[in-house]
C-alpha atoms as a PDB file:
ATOM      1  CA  UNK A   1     119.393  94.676 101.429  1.00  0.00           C
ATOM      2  CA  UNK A   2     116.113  94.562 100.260  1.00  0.00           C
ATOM      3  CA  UNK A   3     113.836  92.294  98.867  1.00  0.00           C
ATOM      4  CA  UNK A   4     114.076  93.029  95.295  1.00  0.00           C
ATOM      5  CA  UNK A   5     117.614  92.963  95.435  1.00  0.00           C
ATOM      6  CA  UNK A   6     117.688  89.475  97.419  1.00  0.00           C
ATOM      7  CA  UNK A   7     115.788  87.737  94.853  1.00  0.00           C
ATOM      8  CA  UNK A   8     118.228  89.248  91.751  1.00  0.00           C
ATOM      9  CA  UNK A   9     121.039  87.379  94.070  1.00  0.00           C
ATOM     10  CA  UNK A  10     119.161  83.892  94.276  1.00  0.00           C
ATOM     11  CA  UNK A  11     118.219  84.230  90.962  1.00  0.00           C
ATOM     12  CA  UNK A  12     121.669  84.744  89.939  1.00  0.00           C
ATOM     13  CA  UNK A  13     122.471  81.844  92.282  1.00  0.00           C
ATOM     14  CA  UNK A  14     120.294  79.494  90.594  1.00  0.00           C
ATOM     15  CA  UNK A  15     121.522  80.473  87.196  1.00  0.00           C
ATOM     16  CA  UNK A  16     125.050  79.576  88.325  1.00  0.00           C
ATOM     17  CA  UNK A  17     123.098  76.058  89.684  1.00  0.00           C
ATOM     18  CA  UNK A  18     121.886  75.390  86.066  1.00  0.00           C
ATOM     19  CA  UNK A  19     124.897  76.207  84.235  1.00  0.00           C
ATOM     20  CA  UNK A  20     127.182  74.047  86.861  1.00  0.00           C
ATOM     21  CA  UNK A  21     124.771  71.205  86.503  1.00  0.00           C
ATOM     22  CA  UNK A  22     124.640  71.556  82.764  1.00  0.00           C
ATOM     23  CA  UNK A  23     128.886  71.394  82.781  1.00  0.00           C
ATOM     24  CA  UNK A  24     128.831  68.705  85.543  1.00  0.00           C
ATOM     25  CA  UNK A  25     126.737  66.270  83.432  1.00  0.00           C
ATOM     26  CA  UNK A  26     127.859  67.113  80.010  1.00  0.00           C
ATOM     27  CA  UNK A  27     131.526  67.447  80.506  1.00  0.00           C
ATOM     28  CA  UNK A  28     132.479  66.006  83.765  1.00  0.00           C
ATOM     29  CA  UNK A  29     130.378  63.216  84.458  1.00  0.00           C
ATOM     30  CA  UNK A  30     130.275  59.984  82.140  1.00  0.00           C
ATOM     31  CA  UNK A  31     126.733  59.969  81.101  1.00  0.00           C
ATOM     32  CA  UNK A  32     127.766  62.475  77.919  1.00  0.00           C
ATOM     33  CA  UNK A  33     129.474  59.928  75.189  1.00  0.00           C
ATOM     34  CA  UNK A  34     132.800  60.372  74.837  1.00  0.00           C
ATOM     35  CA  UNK A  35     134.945  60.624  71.566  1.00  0.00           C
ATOM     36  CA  UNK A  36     135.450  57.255  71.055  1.00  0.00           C
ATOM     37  CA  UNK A  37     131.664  55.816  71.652  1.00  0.00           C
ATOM     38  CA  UNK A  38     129.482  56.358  69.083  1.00  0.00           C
ATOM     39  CA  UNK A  39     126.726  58.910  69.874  1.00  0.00           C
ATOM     40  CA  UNK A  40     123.232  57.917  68.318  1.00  0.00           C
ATOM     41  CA  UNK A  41     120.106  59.594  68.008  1.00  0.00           C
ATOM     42  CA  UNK A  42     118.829  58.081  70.737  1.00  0.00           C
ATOM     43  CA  UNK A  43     121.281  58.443  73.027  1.00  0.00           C
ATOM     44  CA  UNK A  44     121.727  62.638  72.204  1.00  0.00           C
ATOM     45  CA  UNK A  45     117.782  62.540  72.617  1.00  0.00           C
ATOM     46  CA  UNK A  46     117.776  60.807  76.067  1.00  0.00           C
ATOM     47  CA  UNK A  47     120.543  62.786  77.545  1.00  0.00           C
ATOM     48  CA  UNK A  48     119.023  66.112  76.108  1.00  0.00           C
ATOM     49  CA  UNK A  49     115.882  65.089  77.948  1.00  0.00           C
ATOM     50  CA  UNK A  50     117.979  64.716  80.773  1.00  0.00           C
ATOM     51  CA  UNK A  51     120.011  67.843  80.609  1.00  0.00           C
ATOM     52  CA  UNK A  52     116.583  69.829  79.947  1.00  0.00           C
ATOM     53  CA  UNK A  53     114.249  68.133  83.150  1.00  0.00           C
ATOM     54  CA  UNK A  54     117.483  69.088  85.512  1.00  0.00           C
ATOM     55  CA  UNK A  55     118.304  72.956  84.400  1.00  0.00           C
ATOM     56  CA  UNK A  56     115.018  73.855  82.895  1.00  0.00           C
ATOM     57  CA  UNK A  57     113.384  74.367  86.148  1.00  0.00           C
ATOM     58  CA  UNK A  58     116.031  76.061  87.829  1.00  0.00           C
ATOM     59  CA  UNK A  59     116.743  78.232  84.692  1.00  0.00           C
ATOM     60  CA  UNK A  60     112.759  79.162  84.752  1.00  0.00           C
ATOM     61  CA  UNK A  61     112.570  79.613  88.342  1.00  0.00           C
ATOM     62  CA  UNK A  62     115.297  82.114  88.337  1.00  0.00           C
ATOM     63  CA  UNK A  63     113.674  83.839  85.079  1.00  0.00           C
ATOM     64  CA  UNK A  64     110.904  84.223  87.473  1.00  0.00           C
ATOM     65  CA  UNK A  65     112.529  85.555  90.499  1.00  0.00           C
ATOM     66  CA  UNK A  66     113.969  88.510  87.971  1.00  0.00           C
ATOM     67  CA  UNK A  67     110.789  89.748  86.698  1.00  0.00           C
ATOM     68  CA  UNK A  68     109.264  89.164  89.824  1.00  0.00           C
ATOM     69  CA  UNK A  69     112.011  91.462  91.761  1.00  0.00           C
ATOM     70  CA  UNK A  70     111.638  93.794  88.414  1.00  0.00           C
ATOM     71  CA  UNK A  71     108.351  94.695  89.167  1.00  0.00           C
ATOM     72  CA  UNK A  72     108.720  94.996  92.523  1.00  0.00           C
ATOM     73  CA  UNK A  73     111.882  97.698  92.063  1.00  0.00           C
ATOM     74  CA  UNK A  74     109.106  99.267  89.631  1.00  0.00           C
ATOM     75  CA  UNK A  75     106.624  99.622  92.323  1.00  0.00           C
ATOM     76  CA  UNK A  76     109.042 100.682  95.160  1.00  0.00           C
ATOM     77  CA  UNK A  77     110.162 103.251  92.577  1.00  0.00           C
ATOM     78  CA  UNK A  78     106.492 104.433  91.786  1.00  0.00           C
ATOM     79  CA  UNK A  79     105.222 104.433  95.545  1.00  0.00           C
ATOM     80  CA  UNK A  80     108.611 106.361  96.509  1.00  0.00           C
ATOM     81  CA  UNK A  81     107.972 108.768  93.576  1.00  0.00           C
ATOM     82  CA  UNK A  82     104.031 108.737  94.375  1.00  0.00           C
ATOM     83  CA  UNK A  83     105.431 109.650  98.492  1.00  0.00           C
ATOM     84  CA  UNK A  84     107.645 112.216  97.647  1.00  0.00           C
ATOM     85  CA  UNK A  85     105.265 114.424  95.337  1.00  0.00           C
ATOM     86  CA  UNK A  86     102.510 114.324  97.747  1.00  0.00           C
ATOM     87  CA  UNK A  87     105.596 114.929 100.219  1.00  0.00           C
ATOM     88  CA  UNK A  88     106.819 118.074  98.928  1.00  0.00           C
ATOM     89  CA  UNK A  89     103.216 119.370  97.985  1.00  0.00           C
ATOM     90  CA  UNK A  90     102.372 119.821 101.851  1.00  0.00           C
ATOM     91  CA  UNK A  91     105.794 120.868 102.058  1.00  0.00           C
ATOM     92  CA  UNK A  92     104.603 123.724  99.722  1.00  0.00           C
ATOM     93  CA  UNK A  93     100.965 124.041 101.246  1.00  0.00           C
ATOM     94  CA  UNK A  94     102.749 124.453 104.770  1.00  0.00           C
ATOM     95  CA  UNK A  95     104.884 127.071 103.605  1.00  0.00           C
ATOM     96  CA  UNK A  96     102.164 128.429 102.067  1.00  0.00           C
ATOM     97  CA  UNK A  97      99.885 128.430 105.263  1.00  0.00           C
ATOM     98  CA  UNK A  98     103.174 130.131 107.573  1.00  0.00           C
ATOM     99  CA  UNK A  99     103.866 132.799 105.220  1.00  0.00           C
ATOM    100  CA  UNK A 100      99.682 133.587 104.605  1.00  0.00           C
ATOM    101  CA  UNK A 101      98.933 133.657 108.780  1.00  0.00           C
ATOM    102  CA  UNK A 102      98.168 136.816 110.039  1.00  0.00           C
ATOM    103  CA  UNK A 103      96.811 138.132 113.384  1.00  0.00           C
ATOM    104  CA  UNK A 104      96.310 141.231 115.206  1.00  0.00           C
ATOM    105  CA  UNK A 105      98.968 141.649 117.932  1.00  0.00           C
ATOM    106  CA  UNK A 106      97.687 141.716 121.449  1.00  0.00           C
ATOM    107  CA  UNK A 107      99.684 144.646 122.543  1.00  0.00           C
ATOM    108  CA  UNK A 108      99.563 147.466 119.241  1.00  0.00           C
ATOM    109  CA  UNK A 109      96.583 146.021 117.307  1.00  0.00           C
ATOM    110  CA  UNK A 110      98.737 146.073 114.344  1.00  0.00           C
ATOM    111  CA  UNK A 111      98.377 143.516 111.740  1.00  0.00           C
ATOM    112  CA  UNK A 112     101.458 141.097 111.872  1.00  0.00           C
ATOM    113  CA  UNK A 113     101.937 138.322 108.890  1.00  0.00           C
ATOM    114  CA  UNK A 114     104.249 135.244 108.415  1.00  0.00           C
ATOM    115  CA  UNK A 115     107.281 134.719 110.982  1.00  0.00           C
ATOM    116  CA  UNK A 116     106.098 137.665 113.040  1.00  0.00           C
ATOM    117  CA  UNK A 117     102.621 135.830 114.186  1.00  0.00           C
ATOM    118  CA  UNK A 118     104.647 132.523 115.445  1.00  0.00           C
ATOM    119  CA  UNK A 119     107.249 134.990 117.607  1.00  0.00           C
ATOM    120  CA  UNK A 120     104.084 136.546 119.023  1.00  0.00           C
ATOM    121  CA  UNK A 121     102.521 132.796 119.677  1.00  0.00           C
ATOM    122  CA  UNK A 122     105.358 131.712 121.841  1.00  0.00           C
ATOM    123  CA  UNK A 123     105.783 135.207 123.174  1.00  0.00           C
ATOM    124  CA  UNK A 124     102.328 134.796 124.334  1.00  0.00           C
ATOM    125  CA  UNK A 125     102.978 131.210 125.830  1.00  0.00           C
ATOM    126  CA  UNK A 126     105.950 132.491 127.683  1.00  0.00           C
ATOM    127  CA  UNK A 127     103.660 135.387 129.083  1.00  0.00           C
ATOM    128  CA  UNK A 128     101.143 133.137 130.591  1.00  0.00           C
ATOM    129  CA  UNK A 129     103.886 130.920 131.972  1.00  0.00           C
ATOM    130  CA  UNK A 130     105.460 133.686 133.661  1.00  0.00           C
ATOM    131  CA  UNK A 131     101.903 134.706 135.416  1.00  0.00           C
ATOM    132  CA  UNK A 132     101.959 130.953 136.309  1.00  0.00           C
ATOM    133  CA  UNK A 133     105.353 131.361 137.839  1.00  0.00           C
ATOM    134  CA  UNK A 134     103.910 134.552 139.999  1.00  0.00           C
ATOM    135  CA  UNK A 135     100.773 132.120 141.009  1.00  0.00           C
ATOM    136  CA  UNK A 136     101.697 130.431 144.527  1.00  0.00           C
ATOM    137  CA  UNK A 137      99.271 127.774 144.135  1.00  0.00           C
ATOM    138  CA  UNK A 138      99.782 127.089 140.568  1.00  0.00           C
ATOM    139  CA  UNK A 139     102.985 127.268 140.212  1.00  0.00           C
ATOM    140  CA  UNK A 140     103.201 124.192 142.521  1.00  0.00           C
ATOM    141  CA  UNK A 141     102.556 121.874 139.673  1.00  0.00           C
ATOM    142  CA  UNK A 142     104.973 120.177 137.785  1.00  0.00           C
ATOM    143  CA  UNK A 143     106.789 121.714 134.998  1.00  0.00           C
ATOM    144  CA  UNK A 144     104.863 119.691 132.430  1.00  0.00           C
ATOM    145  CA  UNK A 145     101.449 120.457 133.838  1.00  0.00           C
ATOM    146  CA  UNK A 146     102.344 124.022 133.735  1.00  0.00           C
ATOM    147  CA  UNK A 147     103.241 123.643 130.299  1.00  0.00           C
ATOM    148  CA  UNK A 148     100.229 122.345 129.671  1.00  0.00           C
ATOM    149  CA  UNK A 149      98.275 125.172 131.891  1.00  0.00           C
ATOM    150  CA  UNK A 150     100.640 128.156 129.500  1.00  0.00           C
ATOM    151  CA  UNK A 151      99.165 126.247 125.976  1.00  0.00           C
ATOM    152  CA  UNK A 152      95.495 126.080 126.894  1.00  0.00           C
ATOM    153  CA  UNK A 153      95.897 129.957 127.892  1.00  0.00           C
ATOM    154  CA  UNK A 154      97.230 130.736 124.429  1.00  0.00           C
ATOM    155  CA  UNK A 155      95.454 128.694 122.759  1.00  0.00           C
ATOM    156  CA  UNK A 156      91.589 128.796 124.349  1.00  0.00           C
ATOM    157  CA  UNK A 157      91.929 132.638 125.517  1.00  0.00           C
ATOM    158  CA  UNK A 158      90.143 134.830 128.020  1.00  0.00           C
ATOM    159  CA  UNK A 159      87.743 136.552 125.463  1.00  0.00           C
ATOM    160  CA  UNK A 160      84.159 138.289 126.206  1.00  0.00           C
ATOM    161  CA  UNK A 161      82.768 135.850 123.410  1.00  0.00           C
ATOM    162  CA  UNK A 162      84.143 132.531 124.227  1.00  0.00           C
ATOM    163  CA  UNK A 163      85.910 131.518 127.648  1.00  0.00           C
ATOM    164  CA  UNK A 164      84.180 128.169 128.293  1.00  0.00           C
ATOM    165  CA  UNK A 165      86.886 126.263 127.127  1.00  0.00           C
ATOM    166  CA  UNK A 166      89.490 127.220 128.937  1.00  0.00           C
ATOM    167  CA  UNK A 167      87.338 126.893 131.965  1.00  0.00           C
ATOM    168  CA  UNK A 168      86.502 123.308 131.166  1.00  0.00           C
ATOM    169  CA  UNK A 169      90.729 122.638 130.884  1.00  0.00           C
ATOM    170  CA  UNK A 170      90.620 124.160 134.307  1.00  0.00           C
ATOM    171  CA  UNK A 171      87.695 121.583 135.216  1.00  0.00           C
ATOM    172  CA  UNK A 172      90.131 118.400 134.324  1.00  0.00           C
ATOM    173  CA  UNK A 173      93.160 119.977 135.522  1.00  0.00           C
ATOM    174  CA  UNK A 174      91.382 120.105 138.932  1.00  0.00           C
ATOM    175  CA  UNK A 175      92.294 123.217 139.571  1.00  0.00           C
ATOM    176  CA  UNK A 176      90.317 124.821 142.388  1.00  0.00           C
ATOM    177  CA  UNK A 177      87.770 127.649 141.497  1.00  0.00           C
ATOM    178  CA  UNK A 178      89.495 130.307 143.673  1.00  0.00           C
ATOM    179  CA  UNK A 179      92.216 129.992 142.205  1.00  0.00           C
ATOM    180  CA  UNK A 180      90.862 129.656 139.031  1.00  0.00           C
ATOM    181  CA  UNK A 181      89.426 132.973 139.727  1.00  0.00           C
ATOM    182  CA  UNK A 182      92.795 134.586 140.576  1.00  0.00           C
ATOM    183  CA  UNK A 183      94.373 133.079 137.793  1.00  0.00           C
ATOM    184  CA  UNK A 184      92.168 134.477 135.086  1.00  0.00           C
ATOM    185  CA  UNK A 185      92.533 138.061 137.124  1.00  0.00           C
ATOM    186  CA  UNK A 186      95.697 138.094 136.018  1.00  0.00           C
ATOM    187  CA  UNK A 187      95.534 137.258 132.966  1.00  0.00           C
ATOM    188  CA  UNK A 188      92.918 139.963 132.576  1.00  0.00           C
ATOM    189  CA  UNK A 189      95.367 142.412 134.234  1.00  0.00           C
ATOM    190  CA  UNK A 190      98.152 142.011 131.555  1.00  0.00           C
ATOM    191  CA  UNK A 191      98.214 145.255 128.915  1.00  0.00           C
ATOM    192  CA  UNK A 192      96.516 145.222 125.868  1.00  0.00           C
ATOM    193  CA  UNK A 193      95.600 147.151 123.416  1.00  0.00           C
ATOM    194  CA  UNK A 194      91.773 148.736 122.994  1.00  0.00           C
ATOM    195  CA  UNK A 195      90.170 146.602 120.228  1.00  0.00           C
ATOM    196  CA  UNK A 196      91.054 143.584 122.278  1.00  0.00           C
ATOM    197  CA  UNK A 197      88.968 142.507 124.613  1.00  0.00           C
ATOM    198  CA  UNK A 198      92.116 140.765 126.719  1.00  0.00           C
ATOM    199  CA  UNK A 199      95.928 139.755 125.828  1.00  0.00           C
ATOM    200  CA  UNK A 200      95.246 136.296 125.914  1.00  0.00           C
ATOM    201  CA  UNK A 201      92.008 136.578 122.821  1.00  0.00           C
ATOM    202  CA  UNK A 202      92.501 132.849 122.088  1.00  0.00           C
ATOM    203  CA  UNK A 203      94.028 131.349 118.745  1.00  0.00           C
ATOM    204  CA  UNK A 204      92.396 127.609 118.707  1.00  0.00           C
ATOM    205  CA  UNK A 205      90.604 128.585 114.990  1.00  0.00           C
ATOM    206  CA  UNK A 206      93.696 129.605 113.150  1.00  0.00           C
ATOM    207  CA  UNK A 207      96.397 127.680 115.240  1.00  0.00           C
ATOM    208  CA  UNK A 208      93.635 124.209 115.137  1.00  0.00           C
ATOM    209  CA  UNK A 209      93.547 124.764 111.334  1.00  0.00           C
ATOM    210  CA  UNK A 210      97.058 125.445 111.073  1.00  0.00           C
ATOM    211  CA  UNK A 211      98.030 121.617 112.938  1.00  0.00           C
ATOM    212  CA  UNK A 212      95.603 120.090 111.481  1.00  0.00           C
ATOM    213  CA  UNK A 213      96.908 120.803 107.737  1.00  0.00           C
END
């Protein structure tokens, strides 16, 4: 239950107040005259008074409590609307962005779009774990770290234009520079076609932009 719809309930609640205290005094009780007195001016006047200063405010208070939960069923409705346009319009730019990606497969050099490019991402996570596997230092780290380890390789690269980054993961990872050294060997060894400088070429640009939307 939510808010709005508590506050219809007590309103409702008081309304049933007003109206029992309106019966109560009027019918039940012996302040209202009955047949046989005689009912002035006065005495209608005084007991209208009456009548009014009991049920008025609980009458207005629950007139309150009904707009009040109005407008805030209004502005649930408006902020849900407001959530689920912007909602489905990065639903749109996402699909958008998966079906527009394109990259240059490591192996053929051939252009690959849309589905193809994310089978060829965690193809190419799968191939650095597996040279991680073959690695009898690293592959003494936990499963997480090496994880970890097959990600930054996809995602940094062994490239002749940019390698420092993956070199500073292996910096915090603590990995030791010899085997740093045999690590990236291997890497280096894995096929690839000409225009590529190594399989692993790196894909933090397009993949960082990708997350990031």
């Amino acid at each position: 239950m939510n808010i709005s719809e508590f506050l219809i309930i007590l309103s409702l609640a008081l309304i049933a107040l007003g109206l029992y205290a309106y019966i109560h005094f009027a019918i039940i009780s012996n302040l209202f005259p009955l047949p046989k007195d005689t009912i002035t001016s006065d005495r209608a006047s005084a007991f209208a008074e009456f009548i009014s200063g009991i049920t008025a405010p609980i009458f207005a208070l629950a007139g309150f409590l009904i707009v009040y939960a109005t407008i805030m069923d209004q502005n649930n409705r408006e902020n849900l609307n407001h959530f689920e346009n912007h909602f489905y319009k990065l639903l749109d730019f996402n699909r958008s962005n998966y079906l527009e990606i394109s990259i240059s497969a490591p192996k053929t050099c051939k252009e690959i779009k849309g589905g193809a490019v994310w089978v060829s991402y965690y193809s190419q996570i799968r191939k650095a774990y597996e040279i991680i596997e073959t690695d009898s230092f690293i592959n003494q780290m936990d499963a997480f770290r090496k994880v970890d380890l097959a990600f930054a390789t996809f995602f940094y690269g062994i490239s002749r234009l940019d390698s420092a980054r993956l070199y500073e993961y292996f910096n915090k990872a603590q990995i030791p520079p010899s085997q740093v050294e045999q690590y990236v060997i291997s890497l280096k060894a894995e096929e690839h076609c000409s225009t590529h400088s190594s399989y692993f070429t790196g894909h933090s640009n397009k993949v960082g932009f990708y997350l990031k939307q």
